[in-house]
PDB file of N, CA and C in Angstrom:
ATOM      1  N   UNK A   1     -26.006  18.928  -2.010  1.00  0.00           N
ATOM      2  CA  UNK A   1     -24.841  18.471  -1.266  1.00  0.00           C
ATOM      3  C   UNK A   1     -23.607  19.185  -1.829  1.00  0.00           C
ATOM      4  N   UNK A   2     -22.578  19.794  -0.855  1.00  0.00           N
ATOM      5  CA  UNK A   2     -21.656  20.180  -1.442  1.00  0.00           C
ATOM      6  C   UNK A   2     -20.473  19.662  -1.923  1.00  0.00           C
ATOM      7  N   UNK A   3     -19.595  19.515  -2.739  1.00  0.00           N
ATOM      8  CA  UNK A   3     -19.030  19.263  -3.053  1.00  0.00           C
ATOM      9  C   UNK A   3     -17.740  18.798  -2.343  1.00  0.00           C
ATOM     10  N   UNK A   4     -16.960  17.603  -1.969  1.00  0.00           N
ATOM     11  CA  UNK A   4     -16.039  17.401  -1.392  1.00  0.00           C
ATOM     12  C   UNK A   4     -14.696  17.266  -1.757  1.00  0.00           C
ATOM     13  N   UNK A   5     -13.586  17.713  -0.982  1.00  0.00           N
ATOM     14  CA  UNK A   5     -12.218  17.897  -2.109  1.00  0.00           C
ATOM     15  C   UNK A   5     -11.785  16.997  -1.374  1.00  0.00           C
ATOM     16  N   UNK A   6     -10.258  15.864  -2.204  1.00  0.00           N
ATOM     17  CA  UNK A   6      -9.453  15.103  -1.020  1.00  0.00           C
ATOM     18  C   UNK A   6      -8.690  15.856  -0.599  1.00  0.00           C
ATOM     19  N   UNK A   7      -8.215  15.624   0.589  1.00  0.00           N
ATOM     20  CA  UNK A   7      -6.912  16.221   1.649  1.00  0.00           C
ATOM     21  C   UNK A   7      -5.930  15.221   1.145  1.00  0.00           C
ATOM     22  N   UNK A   8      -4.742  15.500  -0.155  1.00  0.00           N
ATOM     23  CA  UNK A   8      -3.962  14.729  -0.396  1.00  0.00           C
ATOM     24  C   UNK A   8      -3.241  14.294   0.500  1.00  0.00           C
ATOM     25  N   UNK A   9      -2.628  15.038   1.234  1.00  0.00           N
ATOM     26  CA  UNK A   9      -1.506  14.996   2.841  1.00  0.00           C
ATOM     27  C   UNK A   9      -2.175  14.061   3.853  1.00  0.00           C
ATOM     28  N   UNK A  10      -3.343  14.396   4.176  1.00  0.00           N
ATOM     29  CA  UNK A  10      -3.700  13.516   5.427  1.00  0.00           C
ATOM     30  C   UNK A  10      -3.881  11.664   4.809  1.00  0.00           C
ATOM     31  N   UNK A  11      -4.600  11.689   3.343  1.00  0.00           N
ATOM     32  CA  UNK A  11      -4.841  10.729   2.675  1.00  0.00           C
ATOM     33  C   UNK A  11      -3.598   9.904   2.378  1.00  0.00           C
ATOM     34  N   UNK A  12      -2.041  10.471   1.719  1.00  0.00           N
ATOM     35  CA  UNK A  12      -1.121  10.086   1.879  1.00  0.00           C
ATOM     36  C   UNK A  12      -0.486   9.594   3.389  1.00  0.00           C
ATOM     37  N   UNK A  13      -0.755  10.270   4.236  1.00  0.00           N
ATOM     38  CA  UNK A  13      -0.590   9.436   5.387  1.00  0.00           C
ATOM     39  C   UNK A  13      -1.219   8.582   5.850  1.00  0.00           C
ATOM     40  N   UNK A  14      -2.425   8.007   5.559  1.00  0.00           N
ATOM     41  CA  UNK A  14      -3.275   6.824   5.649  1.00  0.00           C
ATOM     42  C   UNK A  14      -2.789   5.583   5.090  1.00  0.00           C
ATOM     43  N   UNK A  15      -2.044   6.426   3.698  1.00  0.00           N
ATOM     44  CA  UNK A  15      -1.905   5.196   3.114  1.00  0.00           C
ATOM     45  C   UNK A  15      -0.559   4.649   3.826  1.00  0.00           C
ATOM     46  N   UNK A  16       0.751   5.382   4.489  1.00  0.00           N
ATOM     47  CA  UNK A  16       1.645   5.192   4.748  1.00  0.00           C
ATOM     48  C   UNK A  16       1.830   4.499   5.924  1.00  0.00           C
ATOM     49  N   UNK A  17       0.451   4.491   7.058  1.00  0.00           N
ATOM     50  CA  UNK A  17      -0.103   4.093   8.088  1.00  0.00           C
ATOM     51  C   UNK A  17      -0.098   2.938   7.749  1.00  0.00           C
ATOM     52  N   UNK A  18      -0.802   2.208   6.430  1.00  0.00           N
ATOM     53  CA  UNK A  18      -1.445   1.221   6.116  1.00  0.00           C
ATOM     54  C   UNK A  18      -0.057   0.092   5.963  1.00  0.00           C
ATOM     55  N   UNK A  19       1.035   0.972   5.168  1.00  0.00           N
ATOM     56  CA  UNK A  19       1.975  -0.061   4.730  1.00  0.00           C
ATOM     57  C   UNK A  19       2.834  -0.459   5.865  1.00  0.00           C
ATOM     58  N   UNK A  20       2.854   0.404   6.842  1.00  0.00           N
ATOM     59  CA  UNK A  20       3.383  -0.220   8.168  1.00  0.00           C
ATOM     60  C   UNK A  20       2.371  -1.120   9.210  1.00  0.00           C
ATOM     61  N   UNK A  21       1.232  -0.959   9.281  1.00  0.00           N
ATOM     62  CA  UNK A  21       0.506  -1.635  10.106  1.00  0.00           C
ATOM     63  C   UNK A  21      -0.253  -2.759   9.422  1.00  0.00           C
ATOM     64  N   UNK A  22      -0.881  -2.977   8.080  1.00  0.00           N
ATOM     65  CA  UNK A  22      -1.447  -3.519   7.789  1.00  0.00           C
ATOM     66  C   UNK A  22      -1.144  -4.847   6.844  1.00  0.00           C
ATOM     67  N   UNK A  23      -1.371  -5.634   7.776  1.00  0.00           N
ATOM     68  CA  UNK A  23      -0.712  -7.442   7.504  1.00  0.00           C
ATOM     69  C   UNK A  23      -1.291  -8.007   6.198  1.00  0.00           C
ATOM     70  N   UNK A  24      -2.700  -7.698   5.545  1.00  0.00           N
ATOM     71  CA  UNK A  24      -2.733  -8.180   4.659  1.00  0.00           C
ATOM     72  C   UNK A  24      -2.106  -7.470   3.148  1.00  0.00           C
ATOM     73  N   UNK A  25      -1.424  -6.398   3.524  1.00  0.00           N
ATOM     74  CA  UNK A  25      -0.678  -5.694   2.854  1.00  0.00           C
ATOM     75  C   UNK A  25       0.784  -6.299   2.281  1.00  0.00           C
ATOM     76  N   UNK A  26       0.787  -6.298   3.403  1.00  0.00           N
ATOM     77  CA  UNK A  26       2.765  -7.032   3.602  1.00  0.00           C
ATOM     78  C   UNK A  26       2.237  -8.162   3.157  1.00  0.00           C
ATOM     79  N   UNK A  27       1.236  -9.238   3.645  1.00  0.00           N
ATOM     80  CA  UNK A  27       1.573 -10.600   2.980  1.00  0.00           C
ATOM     81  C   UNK A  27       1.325 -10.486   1.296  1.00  0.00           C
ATOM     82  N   UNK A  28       0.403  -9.726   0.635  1.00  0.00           N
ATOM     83  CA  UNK A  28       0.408  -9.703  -1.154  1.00  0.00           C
ATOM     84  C   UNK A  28       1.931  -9.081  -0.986  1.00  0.00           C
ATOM     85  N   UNK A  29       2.815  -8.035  -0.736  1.00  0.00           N
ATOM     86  CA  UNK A  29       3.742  -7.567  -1.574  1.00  0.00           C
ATOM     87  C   UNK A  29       4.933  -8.490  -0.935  1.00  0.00           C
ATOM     88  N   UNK A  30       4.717  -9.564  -0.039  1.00  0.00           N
ATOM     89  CA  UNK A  30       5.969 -10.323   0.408  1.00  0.00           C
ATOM     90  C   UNK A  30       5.523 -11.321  -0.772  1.00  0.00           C
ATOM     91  N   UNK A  31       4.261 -12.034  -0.707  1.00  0.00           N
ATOM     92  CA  UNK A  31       3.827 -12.978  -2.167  1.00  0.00           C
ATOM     93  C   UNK A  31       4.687 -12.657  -3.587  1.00  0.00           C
ATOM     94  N   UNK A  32       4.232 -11.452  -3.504  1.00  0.00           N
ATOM     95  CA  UNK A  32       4.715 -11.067  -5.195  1.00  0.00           C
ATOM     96  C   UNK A  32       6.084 -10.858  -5.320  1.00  0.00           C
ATOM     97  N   UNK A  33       6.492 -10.017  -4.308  1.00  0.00           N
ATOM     98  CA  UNK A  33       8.255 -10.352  -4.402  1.00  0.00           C
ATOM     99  C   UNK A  33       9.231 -11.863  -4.146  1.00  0.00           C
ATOM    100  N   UNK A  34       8.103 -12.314  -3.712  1.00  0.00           N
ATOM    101  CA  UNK A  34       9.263 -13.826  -3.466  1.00  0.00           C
ATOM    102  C   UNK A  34       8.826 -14.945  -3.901  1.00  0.00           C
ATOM    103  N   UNK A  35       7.322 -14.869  -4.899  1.00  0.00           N
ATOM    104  CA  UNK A  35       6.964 -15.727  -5.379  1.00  0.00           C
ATOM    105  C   UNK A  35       7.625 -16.155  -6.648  1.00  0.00           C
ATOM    106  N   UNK A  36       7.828 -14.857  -7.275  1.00  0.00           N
ATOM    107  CA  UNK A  36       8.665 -14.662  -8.787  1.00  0.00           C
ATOM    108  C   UNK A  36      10.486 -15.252  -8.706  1.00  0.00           C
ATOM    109  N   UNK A  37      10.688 -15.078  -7.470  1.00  0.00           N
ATOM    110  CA  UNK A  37      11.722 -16.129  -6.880  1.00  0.00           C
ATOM    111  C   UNK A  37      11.897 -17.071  -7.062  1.00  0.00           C
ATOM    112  N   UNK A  38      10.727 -17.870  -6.582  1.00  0.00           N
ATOM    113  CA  UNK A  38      10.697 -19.312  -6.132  1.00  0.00           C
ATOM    114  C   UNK A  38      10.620 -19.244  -4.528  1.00  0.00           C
ATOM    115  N   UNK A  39      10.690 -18.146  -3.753  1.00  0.00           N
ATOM    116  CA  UNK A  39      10.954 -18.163  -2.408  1.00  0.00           C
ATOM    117  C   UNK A  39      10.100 -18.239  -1.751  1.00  0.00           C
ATOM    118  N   UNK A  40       8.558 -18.243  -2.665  1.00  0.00           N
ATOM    119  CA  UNK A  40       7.419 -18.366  -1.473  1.00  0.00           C
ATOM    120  C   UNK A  40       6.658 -20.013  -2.275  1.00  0.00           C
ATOM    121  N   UNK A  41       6.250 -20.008  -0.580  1.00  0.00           N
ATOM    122  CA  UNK A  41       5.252 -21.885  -0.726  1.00  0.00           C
ATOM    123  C   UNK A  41       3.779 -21.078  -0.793  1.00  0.00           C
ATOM    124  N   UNK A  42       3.795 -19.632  -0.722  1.00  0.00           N
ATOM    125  CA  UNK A  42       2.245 -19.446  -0.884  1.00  0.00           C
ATOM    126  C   UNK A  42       1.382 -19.757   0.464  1.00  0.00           C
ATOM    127  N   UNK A  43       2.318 -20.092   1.890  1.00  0.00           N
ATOM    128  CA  UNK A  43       1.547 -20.707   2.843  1.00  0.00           C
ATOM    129  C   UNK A  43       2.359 -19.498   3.986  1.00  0.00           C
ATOM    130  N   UNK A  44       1.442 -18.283   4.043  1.00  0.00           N
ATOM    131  CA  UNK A  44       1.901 -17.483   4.625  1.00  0.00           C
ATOM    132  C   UNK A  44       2.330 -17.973   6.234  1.00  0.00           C
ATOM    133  N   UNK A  45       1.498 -19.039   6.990  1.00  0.00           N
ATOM    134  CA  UNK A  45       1.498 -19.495   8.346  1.00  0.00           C
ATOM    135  C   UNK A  45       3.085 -20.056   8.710  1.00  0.00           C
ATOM    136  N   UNK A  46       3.653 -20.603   7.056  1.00  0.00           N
ATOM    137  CA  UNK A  46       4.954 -21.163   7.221  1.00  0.00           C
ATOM    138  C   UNK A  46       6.321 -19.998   6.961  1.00  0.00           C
ATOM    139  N   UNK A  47       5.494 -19.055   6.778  1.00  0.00           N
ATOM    140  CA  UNK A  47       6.524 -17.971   6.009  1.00  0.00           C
ATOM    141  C   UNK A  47       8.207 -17.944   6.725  1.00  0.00           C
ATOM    142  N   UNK A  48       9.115 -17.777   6.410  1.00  0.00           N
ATOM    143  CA  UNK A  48      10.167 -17.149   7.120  1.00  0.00           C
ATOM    144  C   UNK A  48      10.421 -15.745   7.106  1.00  0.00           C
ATOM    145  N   UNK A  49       9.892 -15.260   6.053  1.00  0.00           N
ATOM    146  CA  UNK A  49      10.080 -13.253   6.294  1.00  0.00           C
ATOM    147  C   UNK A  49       9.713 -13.088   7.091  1.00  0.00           C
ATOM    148  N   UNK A  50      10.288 -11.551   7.742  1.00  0.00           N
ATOM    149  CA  UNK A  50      10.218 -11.229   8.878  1.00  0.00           C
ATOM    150  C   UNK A  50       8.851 -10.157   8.853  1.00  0.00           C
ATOM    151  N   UNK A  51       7.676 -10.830   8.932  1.00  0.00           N
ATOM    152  CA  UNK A  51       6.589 -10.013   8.721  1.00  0.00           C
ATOM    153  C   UNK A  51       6.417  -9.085   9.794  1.00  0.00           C
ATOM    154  N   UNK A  52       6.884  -8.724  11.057  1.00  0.00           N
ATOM    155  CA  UNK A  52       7.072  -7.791  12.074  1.00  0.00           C
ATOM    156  C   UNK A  52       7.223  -6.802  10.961  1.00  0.00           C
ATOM    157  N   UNK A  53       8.325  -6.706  10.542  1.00  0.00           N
ATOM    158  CA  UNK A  53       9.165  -4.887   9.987  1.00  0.00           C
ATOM    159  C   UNK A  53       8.093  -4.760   8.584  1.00  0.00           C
ATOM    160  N   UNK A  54       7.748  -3.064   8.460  1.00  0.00           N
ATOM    161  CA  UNK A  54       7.047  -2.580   7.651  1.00  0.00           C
ATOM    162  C   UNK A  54       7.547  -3.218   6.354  1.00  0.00           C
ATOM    163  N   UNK A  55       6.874  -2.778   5.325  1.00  0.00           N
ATOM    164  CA  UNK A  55       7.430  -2.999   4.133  1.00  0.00           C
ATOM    165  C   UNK A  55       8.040  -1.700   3.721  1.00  0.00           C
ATOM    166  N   UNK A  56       8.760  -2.016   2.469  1.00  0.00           N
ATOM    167  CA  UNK A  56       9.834  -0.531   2.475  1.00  0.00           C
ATOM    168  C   UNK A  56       8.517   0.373   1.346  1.00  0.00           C
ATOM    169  N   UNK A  57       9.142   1.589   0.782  1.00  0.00           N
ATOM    170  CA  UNK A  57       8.382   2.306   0.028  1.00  0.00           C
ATOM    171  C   UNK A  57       9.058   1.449  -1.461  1.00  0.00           C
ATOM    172  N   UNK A  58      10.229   1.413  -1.894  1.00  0.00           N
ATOM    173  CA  UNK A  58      10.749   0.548  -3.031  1.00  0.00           C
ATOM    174  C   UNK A  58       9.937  -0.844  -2.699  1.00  0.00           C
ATOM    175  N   UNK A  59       9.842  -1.479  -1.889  1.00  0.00           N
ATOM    176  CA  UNK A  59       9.256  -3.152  -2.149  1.00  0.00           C
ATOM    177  C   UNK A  59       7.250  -2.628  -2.568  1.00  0.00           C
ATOM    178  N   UNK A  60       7.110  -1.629  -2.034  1.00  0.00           N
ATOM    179  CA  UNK A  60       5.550  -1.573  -2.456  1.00  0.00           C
ATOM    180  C   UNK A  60       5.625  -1.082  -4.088  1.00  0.00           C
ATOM    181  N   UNK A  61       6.848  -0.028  -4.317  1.00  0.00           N
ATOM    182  CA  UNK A  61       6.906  -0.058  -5.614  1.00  0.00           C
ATOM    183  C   UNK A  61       6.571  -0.990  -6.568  1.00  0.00           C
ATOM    184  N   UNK A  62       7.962  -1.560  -6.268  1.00  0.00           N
ATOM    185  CA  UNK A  62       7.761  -2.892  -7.174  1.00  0.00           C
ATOM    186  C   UNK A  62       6.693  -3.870  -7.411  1.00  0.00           C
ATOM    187  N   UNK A  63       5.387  -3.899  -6.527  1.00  0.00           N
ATOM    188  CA  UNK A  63       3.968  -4.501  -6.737  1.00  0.00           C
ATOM    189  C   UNK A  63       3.264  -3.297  -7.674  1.00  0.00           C
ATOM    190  N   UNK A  64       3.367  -1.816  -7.318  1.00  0.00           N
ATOM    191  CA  UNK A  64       2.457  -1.035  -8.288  1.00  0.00           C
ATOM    192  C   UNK A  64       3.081  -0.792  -9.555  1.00  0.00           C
ATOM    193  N   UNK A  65       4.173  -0.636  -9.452  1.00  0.00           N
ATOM    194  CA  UNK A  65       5.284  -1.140 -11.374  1.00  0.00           C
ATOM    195  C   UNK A  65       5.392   0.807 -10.990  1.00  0.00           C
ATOM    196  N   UNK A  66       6.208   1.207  -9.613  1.00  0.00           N
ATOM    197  CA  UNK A  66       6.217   2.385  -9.965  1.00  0.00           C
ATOM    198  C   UNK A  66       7.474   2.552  -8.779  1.00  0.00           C
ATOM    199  N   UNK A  67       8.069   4.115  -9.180  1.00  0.00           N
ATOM    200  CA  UNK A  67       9.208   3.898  -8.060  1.00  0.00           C
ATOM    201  C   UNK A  67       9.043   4.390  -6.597  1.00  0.00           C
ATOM    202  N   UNK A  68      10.158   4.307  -5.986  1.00  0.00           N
ATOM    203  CA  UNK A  68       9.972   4.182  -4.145  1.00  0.00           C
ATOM    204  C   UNK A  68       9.586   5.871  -4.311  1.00  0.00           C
ATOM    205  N   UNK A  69      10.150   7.029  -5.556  1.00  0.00           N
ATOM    206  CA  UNK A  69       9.235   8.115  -5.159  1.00  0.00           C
ATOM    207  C   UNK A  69       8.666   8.584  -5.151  1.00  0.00           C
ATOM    208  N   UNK A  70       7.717   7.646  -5.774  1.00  0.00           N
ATOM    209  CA  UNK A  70       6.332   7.901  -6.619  1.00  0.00           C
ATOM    210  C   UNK A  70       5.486   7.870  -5.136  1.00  0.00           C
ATOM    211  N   UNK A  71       5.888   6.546  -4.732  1.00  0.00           N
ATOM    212  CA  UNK A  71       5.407   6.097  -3.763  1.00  0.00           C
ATOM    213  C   UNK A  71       5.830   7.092  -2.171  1.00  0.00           C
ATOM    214  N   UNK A  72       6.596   8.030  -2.011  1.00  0.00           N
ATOM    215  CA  UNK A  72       6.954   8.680  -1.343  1.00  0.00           C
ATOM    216  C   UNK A  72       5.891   9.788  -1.665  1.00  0.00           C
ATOM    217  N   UNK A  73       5.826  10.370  -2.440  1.00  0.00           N
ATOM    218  CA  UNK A  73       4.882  11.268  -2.944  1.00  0.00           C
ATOM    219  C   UNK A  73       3.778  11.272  -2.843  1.00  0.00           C
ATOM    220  N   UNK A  74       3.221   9.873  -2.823  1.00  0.00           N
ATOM    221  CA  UNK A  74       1.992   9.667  -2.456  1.00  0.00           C
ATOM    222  C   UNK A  74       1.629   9.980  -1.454  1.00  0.00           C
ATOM    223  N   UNK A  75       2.565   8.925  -0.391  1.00  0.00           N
ATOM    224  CA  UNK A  75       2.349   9.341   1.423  1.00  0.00           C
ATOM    225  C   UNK A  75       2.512  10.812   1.701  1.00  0.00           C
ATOM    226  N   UNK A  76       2.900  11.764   0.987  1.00  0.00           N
ATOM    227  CA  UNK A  76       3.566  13.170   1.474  1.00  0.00           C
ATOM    228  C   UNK A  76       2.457  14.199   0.857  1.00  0.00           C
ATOM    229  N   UNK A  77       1.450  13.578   0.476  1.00  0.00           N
ATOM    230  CA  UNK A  77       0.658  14.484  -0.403  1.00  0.00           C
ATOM    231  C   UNK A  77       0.592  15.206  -1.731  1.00  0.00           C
ATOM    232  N   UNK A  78       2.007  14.995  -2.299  1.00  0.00           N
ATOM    233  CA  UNK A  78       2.783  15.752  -2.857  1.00  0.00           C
ATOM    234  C   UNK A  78       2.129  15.120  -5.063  1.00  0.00           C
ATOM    235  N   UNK A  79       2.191  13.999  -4.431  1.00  0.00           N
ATOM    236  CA  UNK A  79       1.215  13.383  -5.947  1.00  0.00           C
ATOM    237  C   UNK A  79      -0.353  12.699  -5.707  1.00  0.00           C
ATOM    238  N   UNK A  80      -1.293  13.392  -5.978  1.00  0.00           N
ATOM    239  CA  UNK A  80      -2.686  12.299  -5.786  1.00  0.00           C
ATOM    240  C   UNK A  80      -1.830  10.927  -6.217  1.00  0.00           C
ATOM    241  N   UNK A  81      -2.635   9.966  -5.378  1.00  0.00           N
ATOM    242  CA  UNK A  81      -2.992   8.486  -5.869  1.00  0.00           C
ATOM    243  C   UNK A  81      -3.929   8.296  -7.239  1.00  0.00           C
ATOM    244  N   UNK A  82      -3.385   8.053  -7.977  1.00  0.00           N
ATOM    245  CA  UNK A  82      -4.610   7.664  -9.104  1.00  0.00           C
ATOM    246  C   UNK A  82      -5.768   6.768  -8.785  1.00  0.00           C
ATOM    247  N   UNK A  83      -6.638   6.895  -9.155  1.00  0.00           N
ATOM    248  CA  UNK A  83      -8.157   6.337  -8.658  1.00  0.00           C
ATOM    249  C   UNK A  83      -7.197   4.575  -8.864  1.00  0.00           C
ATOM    250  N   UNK A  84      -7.377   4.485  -9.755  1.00  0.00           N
ATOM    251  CA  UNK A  84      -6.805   2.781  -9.951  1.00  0.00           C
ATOM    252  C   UNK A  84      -5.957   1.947  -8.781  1.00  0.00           C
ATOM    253  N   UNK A  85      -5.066   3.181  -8.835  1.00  0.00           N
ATOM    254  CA  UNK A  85      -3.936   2.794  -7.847  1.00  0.00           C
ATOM    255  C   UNK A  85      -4.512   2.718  -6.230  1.00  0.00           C
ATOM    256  N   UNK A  86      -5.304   3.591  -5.895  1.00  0.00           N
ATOM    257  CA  UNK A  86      -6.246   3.645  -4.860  1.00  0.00           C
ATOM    258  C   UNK A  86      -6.673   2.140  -4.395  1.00  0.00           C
ATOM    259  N   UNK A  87      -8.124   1.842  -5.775  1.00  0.00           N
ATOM    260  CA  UNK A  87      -8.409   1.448  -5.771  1.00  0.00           C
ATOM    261  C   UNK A  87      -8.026  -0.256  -5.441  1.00  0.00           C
ATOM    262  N   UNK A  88      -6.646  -0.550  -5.968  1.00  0.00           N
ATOM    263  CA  UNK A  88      -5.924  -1.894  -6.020  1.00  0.00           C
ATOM    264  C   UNK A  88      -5.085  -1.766  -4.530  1.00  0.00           C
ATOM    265  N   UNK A  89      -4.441  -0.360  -3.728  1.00  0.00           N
ATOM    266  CA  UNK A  89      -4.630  -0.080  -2.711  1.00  0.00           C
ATOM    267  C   UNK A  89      -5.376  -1.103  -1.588  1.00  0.00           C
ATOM    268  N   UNK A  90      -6.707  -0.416  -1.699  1.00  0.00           N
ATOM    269  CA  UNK A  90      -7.649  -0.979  -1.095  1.00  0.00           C
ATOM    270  C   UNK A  90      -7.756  -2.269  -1.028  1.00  0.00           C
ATOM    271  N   UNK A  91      -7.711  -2.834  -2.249  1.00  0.00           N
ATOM    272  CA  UNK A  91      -8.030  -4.540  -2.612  1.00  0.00           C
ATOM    273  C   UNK A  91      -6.999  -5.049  -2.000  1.00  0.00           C
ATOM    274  N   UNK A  92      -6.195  -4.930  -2.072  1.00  0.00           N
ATOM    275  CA  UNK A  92      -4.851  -5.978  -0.951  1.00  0.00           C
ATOM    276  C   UNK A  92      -4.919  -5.538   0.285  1.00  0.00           C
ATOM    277  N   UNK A  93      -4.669  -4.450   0.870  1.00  0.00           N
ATOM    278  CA  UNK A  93      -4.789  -4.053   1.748  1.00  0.00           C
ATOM    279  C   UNK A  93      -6.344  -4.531   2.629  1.00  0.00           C
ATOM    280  N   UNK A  94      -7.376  -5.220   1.685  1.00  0.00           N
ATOM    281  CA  UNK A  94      -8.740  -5.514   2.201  1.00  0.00           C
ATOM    282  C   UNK A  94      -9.110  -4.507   2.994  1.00  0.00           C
ATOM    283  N   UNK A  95      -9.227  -3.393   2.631  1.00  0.00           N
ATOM    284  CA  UNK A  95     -10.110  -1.956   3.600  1.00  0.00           C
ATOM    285  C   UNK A  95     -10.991  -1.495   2.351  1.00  0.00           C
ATOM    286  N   UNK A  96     -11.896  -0.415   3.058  1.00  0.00           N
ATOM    287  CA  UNK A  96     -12.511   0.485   2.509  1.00  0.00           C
ATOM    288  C   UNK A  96     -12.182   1.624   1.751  1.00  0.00           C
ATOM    289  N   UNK A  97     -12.348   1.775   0.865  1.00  0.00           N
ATOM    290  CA  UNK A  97     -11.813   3.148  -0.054  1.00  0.00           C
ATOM    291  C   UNK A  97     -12.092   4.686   0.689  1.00  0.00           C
ATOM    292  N   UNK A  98     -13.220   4.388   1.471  1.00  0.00           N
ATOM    293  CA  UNK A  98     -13.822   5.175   2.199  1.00  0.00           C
ATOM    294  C   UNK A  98     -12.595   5.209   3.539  1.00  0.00           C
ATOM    295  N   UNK A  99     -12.053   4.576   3.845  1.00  0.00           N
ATOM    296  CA  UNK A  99     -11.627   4.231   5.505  1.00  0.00           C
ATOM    297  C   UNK A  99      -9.876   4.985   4.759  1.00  0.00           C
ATOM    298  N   UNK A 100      -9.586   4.778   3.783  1.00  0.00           N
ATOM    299  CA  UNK A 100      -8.536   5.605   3.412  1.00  0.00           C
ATOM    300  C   UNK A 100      -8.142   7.329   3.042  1.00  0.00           C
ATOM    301  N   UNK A 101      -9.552   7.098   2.148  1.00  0.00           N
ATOM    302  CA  UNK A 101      -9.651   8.801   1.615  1.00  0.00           C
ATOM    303  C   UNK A 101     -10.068  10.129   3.237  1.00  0.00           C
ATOM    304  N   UNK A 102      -9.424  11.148   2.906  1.00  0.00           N
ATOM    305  CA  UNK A 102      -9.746  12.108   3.821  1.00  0.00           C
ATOM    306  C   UNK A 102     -10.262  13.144   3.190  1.00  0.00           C
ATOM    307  N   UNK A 103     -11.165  13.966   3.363  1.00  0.00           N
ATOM    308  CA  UNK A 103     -11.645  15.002   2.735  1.00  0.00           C
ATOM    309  C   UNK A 103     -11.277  16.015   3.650  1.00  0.00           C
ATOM    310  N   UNK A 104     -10.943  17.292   2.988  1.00  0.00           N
ATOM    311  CA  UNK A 104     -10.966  18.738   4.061  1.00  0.00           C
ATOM    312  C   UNK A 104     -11.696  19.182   4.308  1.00  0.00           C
TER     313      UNK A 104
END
């Protein structure tokens, strides 16, 4: 079998796909930002954030302990995702590691 490389660019845009479309995304990084508040009951059904609008690239920061251009970099191809970071990615987001990565 030959060997497969990632397509950082297309893979960074998966992930950037993800932080705008994908709800179980936004509800962990709305949790973690407004729990440390006091602003969340933890009962997403009652939420008042406005879970319509994406999350920003700084608010996903602040869940991976990294900055909005780290996180820019990611989506742009421009820095691999670290396997970890991927990986915890995936876990909130509840997808496949597979359904994110792109190979060329």
């Amino acid at each position: 079998m030959p060997r497969r490389f990632i397509d950082w660019e297309k893979t960074g845009r998966a992930l950037e796909l993800l932080r705008g479309d994908n709800l179980n995304l936004r509800r962990y990084v709305c949790h973690e930002l407004n729990c440390e508040n006091g602003n969340c009951s933890g009962d997403c059904s009652t939420c008042t954030y406005d879970m319509d609008n994406r999350i920003s690239r700084s608010e996903l920061g602040s869940v991976f302990h990294v900055s909005e251009n780290v996180v820019a970099n990611w989506e742009h191809g421009i820095t691999p995702v670290g396997l970890d970071d991927l990986l915890f990615y995936c876990e909130i987001a509840q997808v496949a590691l597979e359904d994110i990565i792109v190979y060329r």
